[in-house]
C-alpha atoms as a PDB file:
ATOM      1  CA  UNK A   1       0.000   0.000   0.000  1.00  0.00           C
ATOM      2  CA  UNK A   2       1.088   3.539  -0.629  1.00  0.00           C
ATOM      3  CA  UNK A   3       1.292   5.813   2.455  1.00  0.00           C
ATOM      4  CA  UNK A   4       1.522   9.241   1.520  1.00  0.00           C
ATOM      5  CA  UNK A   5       2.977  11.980   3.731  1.00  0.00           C
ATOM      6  CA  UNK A   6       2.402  15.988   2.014  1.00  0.00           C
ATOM      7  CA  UNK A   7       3.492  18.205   4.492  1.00  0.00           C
ATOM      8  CA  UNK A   8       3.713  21.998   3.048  1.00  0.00           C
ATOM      9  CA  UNK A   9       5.943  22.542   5.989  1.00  0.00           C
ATOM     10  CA  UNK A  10       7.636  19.454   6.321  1.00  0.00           C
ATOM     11  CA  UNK A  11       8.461  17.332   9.271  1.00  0.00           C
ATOM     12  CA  UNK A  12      11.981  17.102  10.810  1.00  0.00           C
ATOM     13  CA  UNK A  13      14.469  14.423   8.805  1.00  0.00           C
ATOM     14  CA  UNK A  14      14.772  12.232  12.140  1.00  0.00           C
ATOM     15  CA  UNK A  15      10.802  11.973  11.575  1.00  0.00           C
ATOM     16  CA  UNK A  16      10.591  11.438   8.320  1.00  0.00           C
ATOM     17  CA  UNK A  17      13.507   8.881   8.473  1.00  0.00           C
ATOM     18  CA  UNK A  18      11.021   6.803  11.502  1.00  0.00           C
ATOM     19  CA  UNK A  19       7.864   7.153   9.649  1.00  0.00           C
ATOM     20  CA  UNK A  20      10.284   5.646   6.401  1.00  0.00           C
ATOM     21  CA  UNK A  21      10.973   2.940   8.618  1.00  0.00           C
ATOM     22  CA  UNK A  22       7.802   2.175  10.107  1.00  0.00           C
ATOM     23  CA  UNK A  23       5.880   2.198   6.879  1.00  0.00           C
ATOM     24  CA  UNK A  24       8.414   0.038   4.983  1.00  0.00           C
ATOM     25  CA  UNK A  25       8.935  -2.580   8.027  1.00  0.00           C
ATOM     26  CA  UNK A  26       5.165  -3.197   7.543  1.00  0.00           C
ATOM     27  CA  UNK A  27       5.430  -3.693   3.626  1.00  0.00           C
ATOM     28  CA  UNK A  28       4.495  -0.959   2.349  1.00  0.00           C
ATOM     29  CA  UNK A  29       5.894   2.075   0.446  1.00  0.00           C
ATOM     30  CA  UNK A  30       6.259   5.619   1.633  1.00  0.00           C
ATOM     31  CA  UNK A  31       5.572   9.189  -0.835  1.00  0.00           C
ATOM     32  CA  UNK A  32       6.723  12.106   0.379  1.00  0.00           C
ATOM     33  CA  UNK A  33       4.965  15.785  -1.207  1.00  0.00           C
ATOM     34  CA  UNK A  34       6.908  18.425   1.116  1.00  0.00           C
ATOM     35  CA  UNK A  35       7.295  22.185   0.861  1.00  0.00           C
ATOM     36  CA  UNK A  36       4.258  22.603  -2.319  1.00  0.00           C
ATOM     37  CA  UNK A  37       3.287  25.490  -3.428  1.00  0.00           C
ATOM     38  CA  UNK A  38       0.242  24.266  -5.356  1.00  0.00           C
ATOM     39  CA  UNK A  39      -3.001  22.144  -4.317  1.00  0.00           C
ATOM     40  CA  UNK A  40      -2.469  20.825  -7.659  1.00  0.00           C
ATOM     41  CA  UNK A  41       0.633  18.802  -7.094  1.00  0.00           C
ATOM     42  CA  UNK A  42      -1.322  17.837  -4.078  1.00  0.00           C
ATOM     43  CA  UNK A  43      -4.000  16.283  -5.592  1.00  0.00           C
ATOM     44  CA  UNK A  44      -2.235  14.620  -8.516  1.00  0.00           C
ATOM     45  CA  UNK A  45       0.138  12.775  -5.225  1.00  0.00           C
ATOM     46  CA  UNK A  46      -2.748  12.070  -3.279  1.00  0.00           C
ATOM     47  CA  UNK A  47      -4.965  10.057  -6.581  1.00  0.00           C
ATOM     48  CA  UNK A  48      -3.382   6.598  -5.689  1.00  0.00           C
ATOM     49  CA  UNK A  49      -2.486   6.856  -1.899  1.00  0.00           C
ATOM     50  CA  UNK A  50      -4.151   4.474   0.285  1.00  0.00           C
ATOM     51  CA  UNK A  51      -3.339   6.251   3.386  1.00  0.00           C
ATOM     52  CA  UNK A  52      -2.191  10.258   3.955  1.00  0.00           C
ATOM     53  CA  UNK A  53       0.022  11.921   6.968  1.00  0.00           C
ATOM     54  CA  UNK A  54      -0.674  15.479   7.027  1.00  0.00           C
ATOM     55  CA  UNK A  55       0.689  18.911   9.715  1.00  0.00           C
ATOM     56  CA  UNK A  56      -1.699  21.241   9.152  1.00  0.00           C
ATOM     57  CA  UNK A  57      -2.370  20.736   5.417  1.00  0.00           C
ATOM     58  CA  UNK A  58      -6.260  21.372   4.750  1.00  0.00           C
ATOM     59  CA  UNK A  59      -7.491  18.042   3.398  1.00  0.00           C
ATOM     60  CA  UNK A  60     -10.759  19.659   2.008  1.00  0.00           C
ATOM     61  CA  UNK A  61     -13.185  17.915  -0.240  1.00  0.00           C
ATOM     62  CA  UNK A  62     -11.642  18.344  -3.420  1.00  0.00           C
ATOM     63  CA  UNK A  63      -8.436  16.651  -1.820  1.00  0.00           C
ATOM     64  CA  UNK A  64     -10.765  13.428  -0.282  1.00  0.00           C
ATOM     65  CA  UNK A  65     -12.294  14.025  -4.222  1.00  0.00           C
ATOM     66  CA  UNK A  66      -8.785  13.492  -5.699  1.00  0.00           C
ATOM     67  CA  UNK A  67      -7.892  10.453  -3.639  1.00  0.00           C
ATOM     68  CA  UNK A  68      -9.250   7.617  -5.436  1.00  0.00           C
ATOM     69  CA  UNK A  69      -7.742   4.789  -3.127  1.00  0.00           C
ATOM     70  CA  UNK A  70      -7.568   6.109   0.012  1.00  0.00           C
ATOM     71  CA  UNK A  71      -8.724   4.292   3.140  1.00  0.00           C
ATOM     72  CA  UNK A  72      -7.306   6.856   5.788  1.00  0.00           C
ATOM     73  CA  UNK A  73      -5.861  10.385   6.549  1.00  0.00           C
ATOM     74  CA  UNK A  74      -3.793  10.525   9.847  1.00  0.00           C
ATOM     75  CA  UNK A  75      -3.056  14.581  11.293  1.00  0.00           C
ATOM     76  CA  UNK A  76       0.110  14.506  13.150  1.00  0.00           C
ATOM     77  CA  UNK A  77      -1.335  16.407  15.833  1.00  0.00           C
ATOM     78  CA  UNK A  78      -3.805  17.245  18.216  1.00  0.00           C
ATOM     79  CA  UNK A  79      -6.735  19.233  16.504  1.00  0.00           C
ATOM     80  CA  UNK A  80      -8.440  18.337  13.239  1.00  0.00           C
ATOM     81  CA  UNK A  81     -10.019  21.040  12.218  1.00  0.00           C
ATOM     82  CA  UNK A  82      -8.067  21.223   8.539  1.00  0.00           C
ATOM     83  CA  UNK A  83     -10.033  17.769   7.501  1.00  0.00           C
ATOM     84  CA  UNK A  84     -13.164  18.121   6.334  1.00  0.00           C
ATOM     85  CA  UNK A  85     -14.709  15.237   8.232  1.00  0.00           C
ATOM     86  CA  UNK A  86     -17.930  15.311   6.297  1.00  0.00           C
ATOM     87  CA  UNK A  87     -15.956  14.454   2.917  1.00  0.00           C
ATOM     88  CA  UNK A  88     -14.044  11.729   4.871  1.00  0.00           C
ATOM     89  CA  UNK A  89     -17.302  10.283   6.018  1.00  0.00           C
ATOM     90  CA  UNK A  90     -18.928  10.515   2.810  1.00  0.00           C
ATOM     91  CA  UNK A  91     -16.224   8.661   1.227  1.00  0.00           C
ATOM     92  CA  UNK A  92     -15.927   6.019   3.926  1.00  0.00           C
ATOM     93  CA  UNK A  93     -12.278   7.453   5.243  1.00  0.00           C
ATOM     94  CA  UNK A  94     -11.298   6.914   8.279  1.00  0.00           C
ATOM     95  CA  UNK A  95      -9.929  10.441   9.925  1.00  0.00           C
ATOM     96  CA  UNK A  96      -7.769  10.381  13.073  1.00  0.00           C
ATOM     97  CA  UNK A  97      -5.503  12.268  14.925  1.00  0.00           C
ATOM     98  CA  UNK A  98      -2.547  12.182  17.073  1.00  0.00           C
ATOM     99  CA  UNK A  99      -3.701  13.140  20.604  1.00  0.00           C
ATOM    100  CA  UNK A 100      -1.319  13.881  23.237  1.00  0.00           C
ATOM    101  CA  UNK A 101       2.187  13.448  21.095  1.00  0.00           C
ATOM    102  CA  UNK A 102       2.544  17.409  21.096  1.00  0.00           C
ATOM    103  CA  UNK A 103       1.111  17.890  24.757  1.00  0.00           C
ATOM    104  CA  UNK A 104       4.031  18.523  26.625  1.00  0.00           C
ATOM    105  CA  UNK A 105       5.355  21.436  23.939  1.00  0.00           C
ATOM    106  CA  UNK A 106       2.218  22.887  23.903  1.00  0.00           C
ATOM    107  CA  UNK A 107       1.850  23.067  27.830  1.00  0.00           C
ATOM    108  CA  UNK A 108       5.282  24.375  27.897  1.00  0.00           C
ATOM    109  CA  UNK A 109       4.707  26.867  25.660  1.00  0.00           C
ATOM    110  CA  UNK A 110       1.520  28.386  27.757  1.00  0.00           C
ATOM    111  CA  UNK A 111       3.717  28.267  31.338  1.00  0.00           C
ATOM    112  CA  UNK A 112       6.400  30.262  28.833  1.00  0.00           C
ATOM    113  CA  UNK A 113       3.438  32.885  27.762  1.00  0.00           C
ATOM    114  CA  UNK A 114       2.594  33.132  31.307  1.00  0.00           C
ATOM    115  CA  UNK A 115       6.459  34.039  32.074  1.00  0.00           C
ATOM    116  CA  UNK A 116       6.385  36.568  29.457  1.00  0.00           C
ATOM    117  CA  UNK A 117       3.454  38.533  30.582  1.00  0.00           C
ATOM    118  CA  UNK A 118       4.420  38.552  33.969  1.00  0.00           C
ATOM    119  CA  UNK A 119       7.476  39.939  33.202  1.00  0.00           C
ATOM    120  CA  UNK A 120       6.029  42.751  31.047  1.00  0.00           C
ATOM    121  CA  UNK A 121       6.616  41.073  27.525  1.00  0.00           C
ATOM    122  CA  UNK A 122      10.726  41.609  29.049  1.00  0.00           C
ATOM    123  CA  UNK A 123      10.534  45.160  28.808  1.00  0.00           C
ATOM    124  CA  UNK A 124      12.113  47.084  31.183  1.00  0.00           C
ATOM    125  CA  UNK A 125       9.789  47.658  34.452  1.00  0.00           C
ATOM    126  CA  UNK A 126       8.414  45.880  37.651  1.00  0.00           C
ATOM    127  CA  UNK A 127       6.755  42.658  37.024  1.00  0.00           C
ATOM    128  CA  UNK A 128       5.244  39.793  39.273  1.00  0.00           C
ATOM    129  CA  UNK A 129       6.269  36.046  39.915  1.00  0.00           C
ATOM    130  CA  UNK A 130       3.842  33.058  38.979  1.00  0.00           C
ATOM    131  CA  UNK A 131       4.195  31.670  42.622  1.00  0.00           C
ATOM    132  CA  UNK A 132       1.732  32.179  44.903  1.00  0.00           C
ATOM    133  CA  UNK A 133      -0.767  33.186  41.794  1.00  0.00           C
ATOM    134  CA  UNK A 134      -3.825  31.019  40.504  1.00  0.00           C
ATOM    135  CA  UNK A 135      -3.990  29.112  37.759  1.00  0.00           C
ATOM    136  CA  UNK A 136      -7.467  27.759  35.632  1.00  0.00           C
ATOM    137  CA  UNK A 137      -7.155  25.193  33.419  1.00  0.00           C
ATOM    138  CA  UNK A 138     -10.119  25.774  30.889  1.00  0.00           C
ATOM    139  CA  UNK A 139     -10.143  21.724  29.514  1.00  0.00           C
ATOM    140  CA  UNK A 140      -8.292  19.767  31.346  1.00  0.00           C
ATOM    141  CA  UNK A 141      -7.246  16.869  28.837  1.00  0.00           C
ATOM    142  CA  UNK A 142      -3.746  16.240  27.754  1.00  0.00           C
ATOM    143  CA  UNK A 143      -2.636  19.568  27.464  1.00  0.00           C
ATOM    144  CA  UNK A 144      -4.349  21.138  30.675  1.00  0.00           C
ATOM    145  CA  UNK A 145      -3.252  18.560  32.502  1.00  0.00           C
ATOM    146  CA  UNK A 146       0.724  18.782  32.035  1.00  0.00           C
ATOM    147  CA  UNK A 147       0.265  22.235  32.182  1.00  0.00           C
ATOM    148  CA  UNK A 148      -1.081  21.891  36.005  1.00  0.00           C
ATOM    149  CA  UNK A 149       1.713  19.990  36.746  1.00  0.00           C
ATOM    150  CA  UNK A 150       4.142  22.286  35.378  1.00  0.00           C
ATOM    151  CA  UNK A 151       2.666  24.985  37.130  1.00  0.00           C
ATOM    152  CA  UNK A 152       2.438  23.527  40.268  1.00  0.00           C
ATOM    153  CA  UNK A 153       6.332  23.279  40.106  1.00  0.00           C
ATOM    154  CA  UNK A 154       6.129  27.059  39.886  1.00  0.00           C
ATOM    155  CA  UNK A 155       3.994  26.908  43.154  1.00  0.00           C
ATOM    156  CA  UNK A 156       1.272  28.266  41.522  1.00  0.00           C
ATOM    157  CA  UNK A 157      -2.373  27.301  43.094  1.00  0.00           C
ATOM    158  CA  UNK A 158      -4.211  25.326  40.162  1.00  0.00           C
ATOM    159  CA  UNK A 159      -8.299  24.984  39.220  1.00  0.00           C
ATOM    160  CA  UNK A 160      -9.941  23.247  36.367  1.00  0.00           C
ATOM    161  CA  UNK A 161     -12.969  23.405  34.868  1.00  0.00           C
ATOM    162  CA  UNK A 162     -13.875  20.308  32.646  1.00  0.00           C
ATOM    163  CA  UNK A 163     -17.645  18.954  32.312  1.00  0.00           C
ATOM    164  CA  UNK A 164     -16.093  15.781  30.373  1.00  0.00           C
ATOM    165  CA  UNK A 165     -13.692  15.109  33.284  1.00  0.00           C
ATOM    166  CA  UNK A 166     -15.190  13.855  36.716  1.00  0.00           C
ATOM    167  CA  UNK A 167     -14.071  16.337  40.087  1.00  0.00           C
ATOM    168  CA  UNK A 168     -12.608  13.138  41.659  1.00  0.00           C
ATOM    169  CA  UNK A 169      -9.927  12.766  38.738  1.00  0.00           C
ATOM    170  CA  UNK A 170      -8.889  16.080  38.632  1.00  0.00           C
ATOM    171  CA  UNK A 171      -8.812  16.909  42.416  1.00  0.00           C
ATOM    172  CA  UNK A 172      -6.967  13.118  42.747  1.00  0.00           C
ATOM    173  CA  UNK A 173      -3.955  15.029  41.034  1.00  0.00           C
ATOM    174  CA  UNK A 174      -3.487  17.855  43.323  1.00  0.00           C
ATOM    175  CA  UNK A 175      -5.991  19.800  40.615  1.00  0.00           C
ATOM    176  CA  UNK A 176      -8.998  22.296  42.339  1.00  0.00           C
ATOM    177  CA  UNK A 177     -11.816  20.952  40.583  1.00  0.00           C
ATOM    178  CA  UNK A 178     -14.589  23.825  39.735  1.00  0.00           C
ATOM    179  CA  UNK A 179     -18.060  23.698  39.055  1.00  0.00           C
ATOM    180  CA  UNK A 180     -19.217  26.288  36.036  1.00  0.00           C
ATOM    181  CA  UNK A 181     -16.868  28.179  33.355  1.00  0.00           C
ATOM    182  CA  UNK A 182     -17.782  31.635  35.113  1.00  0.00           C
ATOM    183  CA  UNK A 183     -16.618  30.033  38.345  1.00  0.00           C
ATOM    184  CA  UNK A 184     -12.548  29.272  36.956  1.00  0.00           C
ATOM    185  CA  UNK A 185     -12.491  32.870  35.274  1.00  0.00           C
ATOM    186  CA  UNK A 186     -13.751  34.993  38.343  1.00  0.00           C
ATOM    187  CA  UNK A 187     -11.168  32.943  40.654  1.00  0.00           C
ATOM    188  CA  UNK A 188      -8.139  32.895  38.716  1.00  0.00           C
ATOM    189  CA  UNK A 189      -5.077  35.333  37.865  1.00  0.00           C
ATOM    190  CA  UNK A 190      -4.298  33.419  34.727  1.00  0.00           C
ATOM    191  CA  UNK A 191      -6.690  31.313  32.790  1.00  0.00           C
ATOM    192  CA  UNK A 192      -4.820  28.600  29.790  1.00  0.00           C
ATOM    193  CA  UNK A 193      -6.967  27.878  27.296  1.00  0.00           C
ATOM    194  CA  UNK A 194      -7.232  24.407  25.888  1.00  0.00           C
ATOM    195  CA  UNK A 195     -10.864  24.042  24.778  1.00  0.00           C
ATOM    196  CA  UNK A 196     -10.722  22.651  20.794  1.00  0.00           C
ATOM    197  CA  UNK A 197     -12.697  25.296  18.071  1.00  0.00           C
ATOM    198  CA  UNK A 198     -16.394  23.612  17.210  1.00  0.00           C
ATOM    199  CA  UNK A 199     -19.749  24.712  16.677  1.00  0.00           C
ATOM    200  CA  UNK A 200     -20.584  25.192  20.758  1.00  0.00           C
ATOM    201  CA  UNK A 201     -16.747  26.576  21.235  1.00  0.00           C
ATOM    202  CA  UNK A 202     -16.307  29.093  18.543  1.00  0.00           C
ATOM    203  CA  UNK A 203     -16.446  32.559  19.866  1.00  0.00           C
ATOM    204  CA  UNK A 204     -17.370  31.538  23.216  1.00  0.00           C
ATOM    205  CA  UNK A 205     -14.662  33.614  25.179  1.00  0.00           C
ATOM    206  CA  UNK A 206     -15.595  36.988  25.590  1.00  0.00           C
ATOM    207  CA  UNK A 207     -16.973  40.144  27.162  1.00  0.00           C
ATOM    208  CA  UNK A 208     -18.587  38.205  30.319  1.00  0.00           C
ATOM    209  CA  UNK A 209     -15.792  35.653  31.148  1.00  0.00           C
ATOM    210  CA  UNK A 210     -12.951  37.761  30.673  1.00  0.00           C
ATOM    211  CA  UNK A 211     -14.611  40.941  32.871  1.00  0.00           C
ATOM    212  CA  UNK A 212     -15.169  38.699  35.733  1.00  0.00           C
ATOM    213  CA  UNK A 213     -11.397  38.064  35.949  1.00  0.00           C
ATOM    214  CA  UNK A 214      -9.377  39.148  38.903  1.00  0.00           C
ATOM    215  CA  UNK A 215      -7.100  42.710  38.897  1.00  0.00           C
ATOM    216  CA  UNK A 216      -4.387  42.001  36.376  1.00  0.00           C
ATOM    217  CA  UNK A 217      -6.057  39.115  34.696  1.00  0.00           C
ATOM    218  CA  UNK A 218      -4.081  37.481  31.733  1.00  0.00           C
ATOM    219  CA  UNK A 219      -5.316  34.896  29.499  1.00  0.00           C
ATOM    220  CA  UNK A 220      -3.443  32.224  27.459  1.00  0.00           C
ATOM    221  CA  UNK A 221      -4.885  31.090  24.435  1.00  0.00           C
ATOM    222  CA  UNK A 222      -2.673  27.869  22.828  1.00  0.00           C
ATOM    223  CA  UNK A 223      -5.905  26.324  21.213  1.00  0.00           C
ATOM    224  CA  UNK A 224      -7.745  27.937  18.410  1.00  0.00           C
ATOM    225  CA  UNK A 225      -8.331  31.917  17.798  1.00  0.00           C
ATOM    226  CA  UNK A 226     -11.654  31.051  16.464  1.00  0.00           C
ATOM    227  CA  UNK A 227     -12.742  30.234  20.182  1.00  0.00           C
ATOM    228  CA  UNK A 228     -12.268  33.990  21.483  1.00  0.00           C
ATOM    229  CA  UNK A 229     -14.690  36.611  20.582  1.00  0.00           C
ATOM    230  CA  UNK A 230     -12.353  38.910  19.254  1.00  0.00           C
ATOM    231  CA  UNK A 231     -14.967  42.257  19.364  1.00  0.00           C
ATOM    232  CA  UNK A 232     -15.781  40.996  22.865  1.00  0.00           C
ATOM    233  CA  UNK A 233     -11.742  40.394  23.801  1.00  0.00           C
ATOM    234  CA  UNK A 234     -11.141  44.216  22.618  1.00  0.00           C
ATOM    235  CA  UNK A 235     -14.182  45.659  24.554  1.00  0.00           C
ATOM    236  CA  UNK A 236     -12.987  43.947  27.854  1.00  0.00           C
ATOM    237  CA  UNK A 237      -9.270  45.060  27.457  1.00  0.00           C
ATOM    238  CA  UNK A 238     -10.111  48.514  26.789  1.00  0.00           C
ATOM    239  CA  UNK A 239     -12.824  48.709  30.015  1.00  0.00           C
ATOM    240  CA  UNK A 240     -10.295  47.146  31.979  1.00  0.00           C
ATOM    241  CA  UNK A 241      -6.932  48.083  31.210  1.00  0.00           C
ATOM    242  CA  UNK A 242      -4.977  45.716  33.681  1.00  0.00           C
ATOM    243  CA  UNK A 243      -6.359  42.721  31.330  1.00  0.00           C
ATOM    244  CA  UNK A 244      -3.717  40.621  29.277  1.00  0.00           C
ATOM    245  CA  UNK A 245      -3.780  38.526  26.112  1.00  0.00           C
ATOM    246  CA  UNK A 246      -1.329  36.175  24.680  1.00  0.00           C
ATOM    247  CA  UNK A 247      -2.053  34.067  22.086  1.00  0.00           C
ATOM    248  CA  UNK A 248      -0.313  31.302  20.463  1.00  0.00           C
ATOM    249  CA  UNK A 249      -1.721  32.262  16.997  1.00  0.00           C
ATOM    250  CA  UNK A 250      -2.546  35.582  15.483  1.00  0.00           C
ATOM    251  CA  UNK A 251      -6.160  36.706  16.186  1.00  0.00           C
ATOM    252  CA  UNK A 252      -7.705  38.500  12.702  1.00  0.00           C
ATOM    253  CA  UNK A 253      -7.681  41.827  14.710  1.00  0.00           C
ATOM    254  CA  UNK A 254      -4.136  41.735  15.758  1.00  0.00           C
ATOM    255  CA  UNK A 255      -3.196  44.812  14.084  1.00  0.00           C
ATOM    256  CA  UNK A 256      -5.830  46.746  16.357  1.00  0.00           C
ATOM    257  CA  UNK A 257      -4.896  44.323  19.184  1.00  0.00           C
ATOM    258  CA  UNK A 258      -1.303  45.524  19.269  1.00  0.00           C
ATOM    259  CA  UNK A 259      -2.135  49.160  18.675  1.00  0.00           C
ATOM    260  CA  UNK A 260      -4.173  49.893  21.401  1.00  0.00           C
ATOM    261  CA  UNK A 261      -2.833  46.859  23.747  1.00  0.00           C
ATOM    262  CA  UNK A 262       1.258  46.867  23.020  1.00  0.00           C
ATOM    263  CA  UNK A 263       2.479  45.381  26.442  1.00  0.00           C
ATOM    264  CA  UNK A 264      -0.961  43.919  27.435  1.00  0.00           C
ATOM    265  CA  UNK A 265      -1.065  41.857  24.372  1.00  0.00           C
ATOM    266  CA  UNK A 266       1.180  39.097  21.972  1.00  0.00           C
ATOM    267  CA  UNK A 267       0.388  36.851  19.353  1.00  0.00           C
ATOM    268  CA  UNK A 268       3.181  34.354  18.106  1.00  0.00           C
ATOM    269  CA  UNK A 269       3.333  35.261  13.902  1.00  0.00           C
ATOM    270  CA  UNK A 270       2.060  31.237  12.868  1.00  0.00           C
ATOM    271  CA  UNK A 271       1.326  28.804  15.625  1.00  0.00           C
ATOM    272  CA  UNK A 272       4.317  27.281  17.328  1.00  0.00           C
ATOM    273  CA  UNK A 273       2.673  25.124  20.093  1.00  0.00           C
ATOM    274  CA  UNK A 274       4.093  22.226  18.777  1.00  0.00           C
ATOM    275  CA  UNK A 275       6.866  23.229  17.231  1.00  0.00           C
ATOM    276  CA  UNK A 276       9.421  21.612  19.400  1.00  0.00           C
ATOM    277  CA  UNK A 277      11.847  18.899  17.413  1.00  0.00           C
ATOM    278  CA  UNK A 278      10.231  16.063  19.972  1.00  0.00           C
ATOM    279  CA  UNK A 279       6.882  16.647  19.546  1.00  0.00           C
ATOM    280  CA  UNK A 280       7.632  17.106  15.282  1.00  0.00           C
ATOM    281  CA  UNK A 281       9.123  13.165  15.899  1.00  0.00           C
ATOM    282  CA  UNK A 282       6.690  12.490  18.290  1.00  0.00           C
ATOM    283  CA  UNK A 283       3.595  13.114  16.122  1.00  0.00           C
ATOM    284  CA  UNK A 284       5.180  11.904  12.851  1.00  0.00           C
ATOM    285  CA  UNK A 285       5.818   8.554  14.710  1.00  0.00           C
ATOM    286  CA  UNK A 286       2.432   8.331  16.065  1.00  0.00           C
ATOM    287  CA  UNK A 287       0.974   8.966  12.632  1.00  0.00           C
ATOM    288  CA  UNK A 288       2.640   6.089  10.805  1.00  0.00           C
ATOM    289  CA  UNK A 289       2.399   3.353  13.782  1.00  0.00           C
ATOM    290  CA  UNK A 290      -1.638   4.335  13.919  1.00  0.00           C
ATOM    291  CA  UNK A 291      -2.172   3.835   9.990  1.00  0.00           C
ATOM    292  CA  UNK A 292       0.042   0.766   9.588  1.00  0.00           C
ATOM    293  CA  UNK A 293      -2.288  -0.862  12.837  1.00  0.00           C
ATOM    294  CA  UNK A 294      -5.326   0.560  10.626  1.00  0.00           C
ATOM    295  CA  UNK A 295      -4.182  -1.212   7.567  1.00  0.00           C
ATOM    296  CA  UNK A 296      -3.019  -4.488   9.572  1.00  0.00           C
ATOM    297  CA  UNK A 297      -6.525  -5.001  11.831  1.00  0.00           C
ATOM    298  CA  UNK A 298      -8.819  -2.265  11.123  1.00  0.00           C
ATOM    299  CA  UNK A 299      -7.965  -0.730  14.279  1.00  0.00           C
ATOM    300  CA  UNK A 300     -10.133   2.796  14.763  1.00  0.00           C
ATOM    301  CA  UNK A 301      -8.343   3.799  18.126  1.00  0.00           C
ATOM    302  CA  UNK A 302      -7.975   6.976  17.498  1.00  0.00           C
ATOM    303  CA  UNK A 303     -10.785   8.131  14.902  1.00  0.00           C
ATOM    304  CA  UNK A 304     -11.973  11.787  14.811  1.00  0.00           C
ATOM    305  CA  UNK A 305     -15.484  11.251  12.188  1.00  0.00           C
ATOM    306  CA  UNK A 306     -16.757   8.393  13.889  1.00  0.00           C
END
């Protein structure tokens, strides 16, 4: 079978060199499409793959339309929003991700953010220490979780809000379970955001959450900008002007965001959350060893359009 990995920003070589190895240990062949610049040469790669690795290609529907053979599309990573699940579904693909191979990056990256604010985006001036401050995990899956733990190590007092996760699991590990959304934003200094973007997500963050934070308020968004209300996020910041926003992807307002916010605000220019070399190997692994188990039992483990 032909596995397929197009990858317009490609993974590192010690990945690709493991996913080689995985794929052709199993007995079958490995494509590679890296660094295109047109959808074209991805569809004419993708028209006799059986199974597809992507980053954060968009398989859309003219993709799934192109792909005559294929049986499955792996993302190497977390969220899932750049494969049209409804074309996968229609076309009897199986669609899965990667969960929890880039956790520890990502959760890194939002105790870094967290640093950086408190420290006045390291320009000169007093800041404030994370110790002693209080810390709401908004989803408390892979990601939330390893970023309580990291946080704790700060000696930072840690909530979570999670209606998926039961109060006995989170407050078994050291975790302050809470009971509502309004409950984790009106108690904490810092709020990390982990909640993926979907039709009951998107553009929930706004005006009311964020203005019941406490004085000097900051929150970390490493999940999807579609999530915050971005009208909502600017009326907030500019009623309360001790509010902070950092962002691990560029909101569609940034320009006005870093006009009116400078220090109170940062965006990273593309998404880096998992932009670490392990979790690049990590997720690339993960990807080929779920597809070859796919193609060797039918295992679904990890499907995303069930």
């Amino acid at each position: 079978m032909k596995i397929l990995v197009a990858t317009e920003k490609p993974f590192a070589k010690a990945a690709v060199d493991g996913i080689r190895n995985i794929v052709e240990k199993a007995g079958h062949s490995l494509s590679l499409l890296e660094k295109y610049t047109d959808v074209n040469d991805f569809y004419k790669a993708v028209a006799d793959a059986d199974a597809l690795i992507v980053r954060s290609d968009k398989v859309t529907k003219e993709v799934i339309d192109a792909a005559k053979q294929l049986k499955i599309v792996v993302r190497a990573g977390a969220g899932y929003d750049n494969l049209d699940l409804t074309a996968c579904s229609a076309k009897n693909i199986v669609a899965m991700n990667t969960p929890g191979q880039n956790s520890n990056a990502v959760a890194e990256l939002a105790i870094g953010m967290m640093i950086y604010m408190s420290r006045n985006t390291f320009k000169p001036g007093t800041g404030s220490e994370l110790k002693g401050k209080k810390l709401g995990i908004h989803a408390y899956g892979n990601v939330g979780k390893l970023a309580a733990d990291i946080a704790k190590g700060f000696g930072m007092e840690v909530f979570a809000y999670d209606p998926f996760v039961s109060a006995d699991k989170i407050k078994a590990e050291g975790v302050t379970p809470l009971n509502n959304v309004d409950e984790l934003y009106a108690t904490c200094h810092f709020v990390s955001l982990h909640i993926p973007a979907n039709e009951q997500t998107k553009k929930s963050i706004g005006y009311q959450l964020l203005s019941k934070m406490p004085k000097g308020g900051c929150l970390i968004n490493t999940a999807r900008k579609e999530v915050i209300n971005e009208a909502e996020l600017v009326k907030a910041m500019e009623e309360r002007v001790d509010l902070k926003y950092c962002s691990d992807i560029a909101p569609d307002n940034a320009s006005e965001m870093s006009e009116k916010f400078q220090n109170r605000y940062f965006a990273t220019p593309k998404k880096m959350g998992a932009e670490t070399a392990e979790a690049n190997i990590n997720a690339g692994l993960a990807s080929a060893n779920q597809i070859v188990k796919f193609l060797a039992t039918g295992d679904k483990t990890f499907q995303v359009n069930k």
